[in-house]
Protein backbone atom coordinates (compact mmCIF):
# COMPACT_ATOMS: atom_id res chain seq x y z
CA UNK A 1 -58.75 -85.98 -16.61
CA UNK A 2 -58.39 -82.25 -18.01
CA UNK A 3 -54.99 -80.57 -17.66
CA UNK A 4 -56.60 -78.26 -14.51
CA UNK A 5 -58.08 -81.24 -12.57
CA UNK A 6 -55.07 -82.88 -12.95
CA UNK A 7 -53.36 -80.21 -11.50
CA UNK A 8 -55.36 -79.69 -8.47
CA UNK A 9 -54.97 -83.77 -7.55
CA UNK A 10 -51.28 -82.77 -7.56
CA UNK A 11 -51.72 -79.92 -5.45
CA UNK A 12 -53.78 -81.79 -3.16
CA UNK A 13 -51.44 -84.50 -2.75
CA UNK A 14 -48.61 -81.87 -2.13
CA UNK A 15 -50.59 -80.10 0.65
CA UNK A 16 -51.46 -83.22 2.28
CA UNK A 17 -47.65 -84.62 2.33
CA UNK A 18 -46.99 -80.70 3.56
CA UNK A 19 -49.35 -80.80 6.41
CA UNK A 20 -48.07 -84.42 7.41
CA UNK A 21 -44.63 -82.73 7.82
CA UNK A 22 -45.80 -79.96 9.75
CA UNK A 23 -44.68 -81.25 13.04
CA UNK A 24 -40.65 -81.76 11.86
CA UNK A 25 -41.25 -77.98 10.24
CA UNK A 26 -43.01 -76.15 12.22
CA UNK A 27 -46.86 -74.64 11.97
CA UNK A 28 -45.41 -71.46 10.95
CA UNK A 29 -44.53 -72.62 7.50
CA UNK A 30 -47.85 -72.25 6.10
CA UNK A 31 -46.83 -69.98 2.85
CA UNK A 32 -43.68 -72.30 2.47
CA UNK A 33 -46.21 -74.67 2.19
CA UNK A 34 -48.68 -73.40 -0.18
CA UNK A 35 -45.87 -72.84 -1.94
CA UNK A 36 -44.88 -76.14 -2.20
CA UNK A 37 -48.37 -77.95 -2.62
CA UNK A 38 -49.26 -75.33 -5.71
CA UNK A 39 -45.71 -75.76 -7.04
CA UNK A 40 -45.25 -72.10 -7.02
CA UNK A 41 -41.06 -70.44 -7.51
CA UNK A 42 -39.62 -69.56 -4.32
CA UNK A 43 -38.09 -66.33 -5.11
CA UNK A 44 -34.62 -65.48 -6.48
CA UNK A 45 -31.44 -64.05 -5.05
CA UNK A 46 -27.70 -63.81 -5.87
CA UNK A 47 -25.98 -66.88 -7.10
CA UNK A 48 -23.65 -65.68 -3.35
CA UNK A 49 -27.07 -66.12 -1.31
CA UNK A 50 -27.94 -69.25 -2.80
CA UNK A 51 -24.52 -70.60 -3.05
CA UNK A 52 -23.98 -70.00 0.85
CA UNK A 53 -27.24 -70.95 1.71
CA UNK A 54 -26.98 -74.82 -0.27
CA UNK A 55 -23.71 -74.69 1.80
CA UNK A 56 -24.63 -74.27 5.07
CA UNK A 57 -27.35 -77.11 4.39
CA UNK A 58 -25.02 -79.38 3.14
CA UNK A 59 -23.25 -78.84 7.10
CA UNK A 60 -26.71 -79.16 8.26
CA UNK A 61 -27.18 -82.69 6.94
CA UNK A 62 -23.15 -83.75 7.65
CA UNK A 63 -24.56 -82.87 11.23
CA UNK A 64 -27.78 -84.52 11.31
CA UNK A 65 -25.58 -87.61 10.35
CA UNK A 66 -22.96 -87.41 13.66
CA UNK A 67 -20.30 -85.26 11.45
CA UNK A 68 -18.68 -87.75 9.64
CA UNK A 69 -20.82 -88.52 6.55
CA UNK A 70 -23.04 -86.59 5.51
CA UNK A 71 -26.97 -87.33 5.71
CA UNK A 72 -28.22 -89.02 2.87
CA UNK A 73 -31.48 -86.97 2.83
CA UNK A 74 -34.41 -85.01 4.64
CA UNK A 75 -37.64 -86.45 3.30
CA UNK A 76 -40.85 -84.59 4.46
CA UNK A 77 -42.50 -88.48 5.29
CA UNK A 78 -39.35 -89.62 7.49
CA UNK A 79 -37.07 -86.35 8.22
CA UNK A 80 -33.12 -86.78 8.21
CA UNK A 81 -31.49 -90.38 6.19
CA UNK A 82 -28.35 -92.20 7.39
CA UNK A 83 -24.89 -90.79 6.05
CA UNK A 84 -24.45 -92.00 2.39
CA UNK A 85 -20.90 -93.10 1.70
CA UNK A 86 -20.91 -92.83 -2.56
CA UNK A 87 -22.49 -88.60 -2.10
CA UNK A 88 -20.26 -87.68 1.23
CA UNK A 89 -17.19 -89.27 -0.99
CA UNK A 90 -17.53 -86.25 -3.73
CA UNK A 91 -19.32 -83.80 -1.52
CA UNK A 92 -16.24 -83.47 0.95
CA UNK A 93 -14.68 -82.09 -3.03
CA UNK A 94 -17.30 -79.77 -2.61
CA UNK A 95 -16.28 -78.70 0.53
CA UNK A 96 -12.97 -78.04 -0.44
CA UNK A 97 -13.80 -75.80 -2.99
CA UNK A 98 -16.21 -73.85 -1.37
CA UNK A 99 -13.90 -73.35 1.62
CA UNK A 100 -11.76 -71.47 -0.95
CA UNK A 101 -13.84 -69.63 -2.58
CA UNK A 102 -16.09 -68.38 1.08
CA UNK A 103 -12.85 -68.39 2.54
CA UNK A 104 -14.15 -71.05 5.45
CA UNK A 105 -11.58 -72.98 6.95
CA UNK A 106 -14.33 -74.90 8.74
CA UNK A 107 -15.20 -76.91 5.09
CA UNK A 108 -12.09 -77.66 4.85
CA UNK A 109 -11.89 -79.60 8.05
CA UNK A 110 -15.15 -81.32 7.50
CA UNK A 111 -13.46 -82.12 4.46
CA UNK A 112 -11.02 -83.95 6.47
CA UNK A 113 -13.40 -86.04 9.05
CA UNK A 114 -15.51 -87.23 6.29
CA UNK A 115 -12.79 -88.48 4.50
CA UNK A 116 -11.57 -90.61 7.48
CA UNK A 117 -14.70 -91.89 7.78
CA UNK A 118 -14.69 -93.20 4.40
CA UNK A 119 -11.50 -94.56 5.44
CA UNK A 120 -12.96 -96.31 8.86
CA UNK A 121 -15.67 -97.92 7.03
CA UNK A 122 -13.60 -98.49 3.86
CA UNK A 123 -14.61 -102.59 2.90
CA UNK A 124 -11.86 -105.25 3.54
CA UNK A 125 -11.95 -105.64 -0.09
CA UNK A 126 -11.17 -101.88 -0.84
CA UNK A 127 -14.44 -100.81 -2.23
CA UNK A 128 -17.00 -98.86 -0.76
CA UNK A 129 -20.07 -99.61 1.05
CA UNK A 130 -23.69 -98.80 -0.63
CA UNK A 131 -24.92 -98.11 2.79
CA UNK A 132 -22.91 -98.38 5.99
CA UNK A 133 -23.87 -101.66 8.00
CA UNK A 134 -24.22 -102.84 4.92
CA UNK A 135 -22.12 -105.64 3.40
CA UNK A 136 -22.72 -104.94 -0.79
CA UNK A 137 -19.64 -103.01 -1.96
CA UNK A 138 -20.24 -101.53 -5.76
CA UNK A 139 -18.14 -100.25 -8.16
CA UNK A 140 -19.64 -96.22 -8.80
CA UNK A 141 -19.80 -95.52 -5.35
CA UNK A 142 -16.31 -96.32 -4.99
CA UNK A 143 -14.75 -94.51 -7.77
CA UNK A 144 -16.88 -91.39 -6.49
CA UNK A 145 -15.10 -91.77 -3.01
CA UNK A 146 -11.75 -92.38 -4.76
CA UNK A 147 -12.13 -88.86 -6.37
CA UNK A 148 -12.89 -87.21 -2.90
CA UNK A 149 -9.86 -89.10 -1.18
CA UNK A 150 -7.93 -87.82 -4.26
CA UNK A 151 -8.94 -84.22 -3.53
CA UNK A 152 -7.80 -84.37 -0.17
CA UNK A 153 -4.67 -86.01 -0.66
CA UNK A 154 -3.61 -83.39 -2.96
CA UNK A 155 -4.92 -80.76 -0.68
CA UNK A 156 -2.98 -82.11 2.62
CA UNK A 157 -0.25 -84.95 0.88
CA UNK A 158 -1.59 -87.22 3.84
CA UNK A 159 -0.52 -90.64 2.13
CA UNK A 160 -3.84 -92.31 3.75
CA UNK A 161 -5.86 -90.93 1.51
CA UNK A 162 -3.92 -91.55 -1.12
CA UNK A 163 -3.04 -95.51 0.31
CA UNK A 164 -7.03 -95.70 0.69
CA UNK A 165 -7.82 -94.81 -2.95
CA UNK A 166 -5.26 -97.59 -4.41
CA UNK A 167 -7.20 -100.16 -2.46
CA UNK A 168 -10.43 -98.91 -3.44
CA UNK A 169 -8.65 -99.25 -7.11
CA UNK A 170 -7.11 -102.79 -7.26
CA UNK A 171 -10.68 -103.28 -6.26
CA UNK A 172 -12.04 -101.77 -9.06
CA UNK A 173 -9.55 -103.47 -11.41
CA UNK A 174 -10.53 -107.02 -9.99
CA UNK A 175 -14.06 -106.91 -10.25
CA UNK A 176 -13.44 -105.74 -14.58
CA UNK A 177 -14.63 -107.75 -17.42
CA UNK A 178 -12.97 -108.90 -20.39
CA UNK A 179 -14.54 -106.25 -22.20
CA UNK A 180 -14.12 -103.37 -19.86
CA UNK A 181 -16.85 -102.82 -18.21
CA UNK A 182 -17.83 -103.53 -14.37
CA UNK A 183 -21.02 -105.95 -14.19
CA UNK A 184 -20.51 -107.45 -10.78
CA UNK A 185 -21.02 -105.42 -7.46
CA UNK A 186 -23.07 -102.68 -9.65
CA UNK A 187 -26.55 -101.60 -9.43
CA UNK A 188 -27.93 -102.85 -12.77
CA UNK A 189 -24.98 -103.91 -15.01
CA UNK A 190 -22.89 -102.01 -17.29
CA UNK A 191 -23.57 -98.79 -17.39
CA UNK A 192 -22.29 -95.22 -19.05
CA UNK A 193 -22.28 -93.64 -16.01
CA UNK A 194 -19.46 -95.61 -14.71
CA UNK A 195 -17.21 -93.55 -16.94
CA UNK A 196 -17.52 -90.71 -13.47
CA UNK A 197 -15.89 -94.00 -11.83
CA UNK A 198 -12.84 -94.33 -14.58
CA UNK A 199 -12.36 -90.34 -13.92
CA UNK A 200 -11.77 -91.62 -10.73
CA UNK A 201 -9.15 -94.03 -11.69
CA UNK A 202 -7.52 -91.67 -14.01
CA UNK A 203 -6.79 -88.83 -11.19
CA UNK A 204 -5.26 -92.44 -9.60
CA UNK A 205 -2.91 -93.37 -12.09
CA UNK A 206 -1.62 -89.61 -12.34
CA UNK A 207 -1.11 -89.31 -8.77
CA UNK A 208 0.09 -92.74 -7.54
CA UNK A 209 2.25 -93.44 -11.10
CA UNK A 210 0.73 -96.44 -11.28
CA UNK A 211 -0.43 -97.25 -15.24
CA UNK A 212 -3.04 -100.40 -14.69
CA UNK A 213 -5.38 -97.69 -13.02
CA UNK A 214 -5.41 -95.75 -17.18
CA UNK A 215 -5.34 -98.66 -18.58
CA UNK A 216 -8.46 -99.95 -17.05
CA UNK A 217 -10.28 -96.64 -17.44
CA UNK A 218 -9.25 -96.34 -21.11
CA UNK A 219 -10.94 -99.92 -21.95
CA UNK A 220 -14.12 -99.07 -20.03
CA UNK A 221 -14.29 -95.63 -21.80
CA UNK A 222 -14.13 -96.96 -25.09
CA UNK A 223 -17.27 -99.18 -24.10
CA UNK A 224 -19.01 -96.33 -22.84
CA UNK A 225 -17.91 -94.64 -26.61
CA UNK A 226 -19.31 -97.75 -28.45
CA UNK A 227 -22.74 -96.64 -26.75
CA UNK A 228 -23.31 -93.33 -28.05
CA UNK A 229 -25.73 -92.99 -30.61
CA UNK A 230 -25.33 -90.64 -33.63
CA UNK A 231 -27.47 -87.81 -31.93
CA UNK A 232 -25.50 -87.99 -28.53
CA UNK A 233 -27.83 -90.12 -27.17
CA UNK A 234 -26.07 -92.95 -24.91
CA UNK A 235 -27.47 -96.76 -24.91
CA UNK A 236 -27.28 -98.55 -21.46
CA UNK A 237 -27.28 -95.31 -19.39
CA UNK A 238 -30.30 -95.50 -17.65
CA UNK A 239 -31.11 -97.75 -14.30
CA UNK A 240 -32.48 -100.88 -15.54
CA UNK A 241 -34.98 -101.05 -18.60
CA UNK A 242 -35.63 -97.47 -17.88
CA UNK A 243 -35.08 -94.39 -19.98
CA UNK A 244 -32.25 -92.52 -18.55
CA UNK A 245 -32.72 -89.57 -16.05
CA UNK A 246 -30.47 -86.30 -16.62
CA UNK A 247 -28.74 -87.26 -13.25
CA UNK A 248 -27.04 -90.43 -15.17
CA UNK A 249 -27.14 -88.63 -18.05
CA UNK A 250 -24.64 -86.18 -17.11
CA UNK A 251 -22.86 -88.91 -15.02
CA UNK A 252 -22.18 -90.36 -18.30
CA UNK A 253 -20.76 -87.03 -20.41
CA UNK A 254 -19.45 -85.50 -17.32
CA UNK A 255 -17.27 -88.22 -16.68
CA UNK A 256 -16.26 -88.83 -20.63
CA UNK A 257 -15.32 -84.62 -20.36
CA UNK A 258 -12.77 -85.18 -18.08
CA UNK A 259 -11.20 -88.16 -18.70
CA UNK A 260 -10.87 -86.58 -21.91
CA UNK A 261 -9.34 -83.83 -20.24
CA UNK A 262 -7.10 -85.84 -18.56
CA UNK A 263 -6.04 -88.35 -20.84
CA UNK A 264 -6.40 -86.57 -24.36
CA UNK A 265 -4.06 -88.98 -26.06
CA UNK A 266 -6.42 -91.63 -25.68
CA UNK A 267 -9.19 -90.52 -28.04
CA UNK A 268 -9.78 -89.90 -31.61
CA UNK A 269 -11.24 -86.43 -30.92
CA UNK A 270 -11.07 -83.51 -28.60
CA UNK A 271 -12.69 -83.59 -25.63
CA UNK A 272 -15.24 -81.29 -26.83
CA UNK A 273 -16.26 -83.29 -29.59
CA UNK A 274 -16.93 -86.02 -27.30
CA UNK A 275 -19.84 -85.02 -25.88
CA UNK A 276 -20.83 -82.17 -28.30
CA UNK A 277 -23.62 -83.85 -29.92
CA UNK A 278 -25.06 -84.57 -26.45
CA UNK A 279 -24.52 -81.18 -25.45
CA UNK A 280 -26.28 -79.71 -28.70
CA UNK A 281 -29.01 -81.61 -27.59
CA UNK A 282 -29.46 -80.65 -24.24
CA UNK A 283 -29.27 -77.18 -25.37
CA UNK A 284 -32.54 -77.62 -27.89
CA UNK A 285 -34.37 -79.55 -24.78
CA UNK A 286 -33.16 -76.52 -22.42
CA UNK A 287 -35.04 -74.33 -24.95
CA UNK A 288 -37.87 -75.74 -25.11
CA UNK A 289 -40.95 -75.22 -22.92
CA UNK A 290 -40.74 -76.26 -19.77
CA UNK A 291 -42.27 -78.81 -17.34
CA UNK A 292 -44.78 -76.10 -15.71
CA UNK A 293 -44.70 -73.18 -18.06
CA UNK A 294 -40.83 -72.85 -16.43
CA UNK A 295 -37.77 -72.13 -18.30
CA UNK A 296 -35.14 -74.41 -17.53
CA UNK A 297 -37.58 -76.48 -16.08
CA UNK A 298 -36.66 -79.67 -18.05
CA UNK A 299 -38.14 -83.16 -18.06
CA UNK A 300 -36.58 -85.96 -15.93
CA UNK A 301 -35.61 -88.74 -18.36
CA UNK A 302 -35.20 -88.45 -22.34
CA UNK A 303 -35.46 -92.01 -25.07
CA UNK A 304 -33.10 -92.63 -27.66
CA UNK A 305 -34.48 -89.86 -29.62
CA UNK A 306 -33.96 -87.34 -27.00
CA UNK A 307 -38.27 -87.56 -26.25
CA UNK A 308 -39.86 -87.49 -23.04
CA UNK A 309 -43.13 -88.07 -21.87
CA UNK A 310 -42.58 -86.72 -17.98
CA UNK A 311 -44.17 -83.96 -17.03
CA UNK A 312 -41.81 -83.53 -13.57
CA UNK A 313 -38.42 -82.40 -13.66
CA UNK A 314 -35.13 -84.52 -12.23
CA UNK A 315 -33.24 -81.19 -10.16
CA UNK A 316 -30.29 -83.04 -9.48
CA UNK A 317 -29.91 -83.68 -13.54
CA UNK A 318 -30.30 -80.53 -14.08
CA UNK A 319 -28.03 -78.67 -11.87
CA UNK A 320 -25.45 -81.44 -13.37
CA UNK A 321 -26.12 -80.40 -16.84
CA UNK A 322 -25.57 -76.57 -16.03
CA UNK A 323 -22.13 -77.39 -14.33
CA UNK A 324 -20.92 -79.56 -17.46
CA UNK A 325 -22.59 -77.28 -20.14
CA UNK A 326 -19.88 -74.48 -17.93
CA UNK A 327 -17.09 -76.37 -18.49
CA UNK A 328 -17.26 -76.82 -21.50
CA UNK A 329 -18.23 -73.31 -22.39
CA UNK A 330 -14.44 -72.68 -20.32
CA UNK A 331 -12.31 -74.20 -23.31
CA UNK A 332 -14.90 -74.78 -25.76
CA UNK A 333 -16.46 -71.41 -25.81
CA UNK A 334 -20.61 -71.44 -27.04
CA UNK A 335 -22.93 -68.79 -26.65
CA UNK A 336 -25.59 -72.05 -26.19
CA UNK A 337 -23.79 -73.82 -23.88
CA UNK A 338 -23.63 -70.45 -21.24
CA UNK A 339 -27.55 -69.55 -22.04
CA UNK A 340 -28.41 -73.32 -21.47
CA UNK A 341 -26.64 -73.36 -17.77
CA UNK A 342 -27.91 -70.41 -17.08
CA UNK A 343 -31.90 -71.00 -17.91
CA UNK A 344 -31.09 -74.23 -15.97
CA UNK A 345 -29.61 -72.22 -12.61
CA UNK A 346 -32.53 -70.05 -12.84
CA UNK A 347 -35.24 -72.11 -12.40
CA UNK A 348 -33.56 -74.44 -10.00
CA UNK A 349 -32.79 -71.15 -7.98
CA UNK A 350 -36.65 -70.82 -7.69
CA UNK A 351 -37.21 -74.34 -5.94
CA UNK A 352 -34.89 -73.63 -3.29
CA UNK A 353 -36.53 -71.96 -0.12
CA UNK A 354 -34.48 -69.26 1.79
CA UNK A 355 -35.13 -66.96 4.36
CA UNK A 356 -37.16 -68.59 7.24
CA UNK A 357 -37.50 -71.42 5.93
CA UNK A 358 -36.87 -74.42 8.75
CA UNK A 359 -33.50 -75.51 8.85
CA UNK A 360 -33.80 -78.92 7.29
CA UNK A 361 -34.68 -77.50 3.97
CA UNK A 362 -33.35 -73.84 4.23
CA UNK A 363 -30.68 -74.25 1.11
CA UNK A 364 -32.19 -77.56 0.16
CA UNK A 365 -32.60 -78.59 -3.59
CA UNK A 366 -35.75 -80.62 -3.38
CA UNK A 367 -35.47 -83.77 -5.87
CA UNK A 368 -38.20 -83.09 -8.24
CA UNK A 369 -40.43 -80.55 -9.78
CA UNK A 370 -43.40 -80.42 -8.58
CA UNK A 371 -41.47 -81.83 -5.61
CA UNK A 372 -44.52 -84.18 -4.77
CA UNK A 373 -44.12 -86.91 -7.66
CA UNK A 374 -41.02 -87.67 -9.88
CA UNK A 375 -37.37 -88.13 -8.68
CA UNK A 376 -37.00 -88.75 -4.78
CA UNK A 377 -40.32 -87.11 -4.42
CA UNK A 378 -40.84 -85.36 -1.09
CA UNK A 379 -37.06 -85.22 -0.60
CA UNK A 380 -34.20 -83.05 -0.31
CA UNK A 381 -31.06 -85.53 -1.50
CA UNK A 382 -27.70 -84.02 -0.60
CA UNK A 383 -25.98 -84.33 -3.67
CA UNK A 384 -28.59 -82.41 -5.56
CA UNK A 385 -27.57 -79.97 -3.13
CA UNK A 386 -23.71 -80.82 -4.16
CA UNK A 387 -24.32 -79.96 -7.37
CA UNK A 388 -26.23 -77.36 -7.04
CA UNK A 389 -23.33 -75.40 -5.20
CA UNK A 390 -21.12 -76.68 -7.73
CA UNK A 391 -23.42 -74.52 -10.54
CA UNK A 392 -23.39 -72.09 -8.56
CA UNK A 393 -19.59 -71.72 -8.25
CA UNK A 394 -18.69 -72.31 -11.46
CA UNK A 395 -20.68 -69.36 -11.95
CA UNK A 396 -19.14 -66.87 -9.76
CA UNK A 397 -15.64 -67.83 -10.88
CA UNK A 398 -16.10 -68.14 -14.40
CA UNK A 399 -13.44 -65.92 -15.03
CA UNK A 400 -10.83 -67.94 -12.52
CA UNK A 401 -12.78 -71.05 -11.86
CA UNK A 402 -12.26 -73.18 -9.20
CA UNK A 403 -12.35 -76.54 -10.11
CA UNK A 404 -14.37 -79.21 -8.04
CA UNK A 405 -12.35 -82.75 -7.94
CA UNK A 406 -15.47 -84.63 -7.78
């Protein structure tokens, strides 16, 4: 099949997915549509616009999901998912730091309810539910809700929050192996990306004074460690047998940054030069071509040699990778680092409808590019959306960031 008639399949199989969602959308949506089947750049505004817009989405789906989590997802096929209890954990972070920054006291207080919700469904084992109604607790979602409870018990010094991440961490510690890494209640084994889970036990130890919470985190880290390959590349990071997508990707350096950052002492080298190599990396693969002729636009999941063969893009990855390729440019200054993120804001900034767009995707990130095959195709997950903001914000306040806790 040539390159063009390939093309056209995919744009056929977009329009017909569009017109299938007409009736949650609306018939008026016929050039957001086109747009979408032809996989076509919405166009750009201000990092503000886009930032406020992803916001006022991310209420939209803690709505659609009764106002205490937020909604998983709006797929096209299905319209609005049940509230996800791993992504509302570190959204309500989100939140938080938004509310500063907008100066919204009403993301604050969402904030608040979906962290008692968390709380309300918390497991009587202290971890965290993969989906509520659900019995099957696992170890990352929790330590991504212990880092939201964190942020709000340093914002409001309500000891519940606090009291609810210690159970969520003797959980954690009772489920670890010998070697320090978390194979029971997980998706697929030991993994990399649980190092985003010993951040959250780190923020733990500093804030309850409680040492087993470090100690655990340091063992598992220096698993994760043992996994990186020469070139940055990290073994047992993807899901499964799979090559690993840049959303685990940067699950995996993001949370080896800042335990690093937190815990310095524990390592042989600076927290930069943890994940530099990777970082270096991403950088040549940001400068590449891109999947559709876009810059930025890079390809969902990468082999040990930092190859791909995809030709759609993971968004959530990438708006990940733009907010850790920022923080490290903040006390690791690179030229590359800062033209990486922002080739990698740009071209997420033109998948993102605006304007009069419906509601349910107004401010959306969609999960792939082209958004009708790849990662969550024909979907709008809400923490691509979380991250997206988070880009976005570290951004605007470069020069006095405001740190997201999660």
């Amino acid at each position: 099949m040539t390159a063009v008639a390939s093309a056209l399949q995919r744009a056929r199989r977009g329009a017909r997915t569009w017109l299938h969602a007409a009736r949650r959308l609306g018939p008026a949506q016929a050039s957001l549509g086109l747009r979408y089947a032809m996989s076509l750049p919405f166009p750009i505004r201000s990092d503000r616009e886009h930032l406020e817009a992803t916001v006022q989405w991310l209420c939209a789906a803690h709505d659609a999901a009764g106002g205490d989590g937020v909604s998983a997802a709006f797929s096209l096929t299905s319209g609005w998912d049940v509230a996800y209890p791993e992504t509302s954990g570190y959204i309500l972070a989100t939140f938080l730091a938004c509310g500063e920054y907008l100066g919204d006291a009403a993301l604050p207080a969402r904030a608040r309810r979906i962290g008692d919700w968390e709380i309300a469904i918390q497991a009587p084992n202290g971890g965290v539910l993969s989906r509520p109604g659900k019995p099957e607790t696992r170890v990352f979602n929790t330590g991504q809700v212990v880092l939201g409870w964190l942020a709000l018990f340093e914002r409001t010094q309500d000891a519940g929050y606090l009291e609810a991440a210690r159970r969520a961490g003797d959980y954690l510690l009772g489920l670890q192996e010998a070697d320090g890494t978390w194979q029971r209640d997980t998706y697929c084994g030991a993994r990399t990306y649980h190092a985003r889970t010993d951040w959250g036990l780190l923020r733990l130890a500093r804030l309850s004074g409680d040492t087993r919470y470090a100690e655990a985190a340091r063992r598992n880290l220096s698993w994760v460690l043992r996994q990186q390959q020469e070139n940055g590349w990290f073994r047992n990071c993807g899901f499964n047998n799979d090559d690993p997508i840049t959303h685990v990707i940067d699950y995996t350096l993001i949370g080896v940054l800042e335990c690093a950052l937190l815990d310095a002492g524990a390592f042989d080298r600076s927290p930069a030069e943890l994940i530099a190599r990777s970082a270096e990396a991403i950088c040549d693969i940001v400068a590449r071509p891109g999947v559709g002729g876009i810059a930025g636009m890079i390809p969902a999941s990468f082999d040990s040699g930092w190859r791909s063969r995809d030709r759609d893009s993971c968004l959530t990855g990438n708006a990940q990778l733009a907010c850790t390729l920022l923080r490290l440019h903040g006390f690791a200054p690179c030229p590359r680092y800062l033209a990486a993120a922002d080739s990698l804001i740009a071209a997420l900034k033109g998948t993102q409808a605006l304007g009069s767009a419906p509601a349910s995707v107004r401010g959306a990130l969609p999960g792939s590019f082209p958004m009708h095959s790849g990662y969550l195709a024909n979907g709008y997950p809400n923490w691509g959306a979380k991250f997206f903001a988070d880009a976005l914000l570290a951004r605007l306040t470069r020069e006095r960031p405001i740190a997201v806790a999660a």
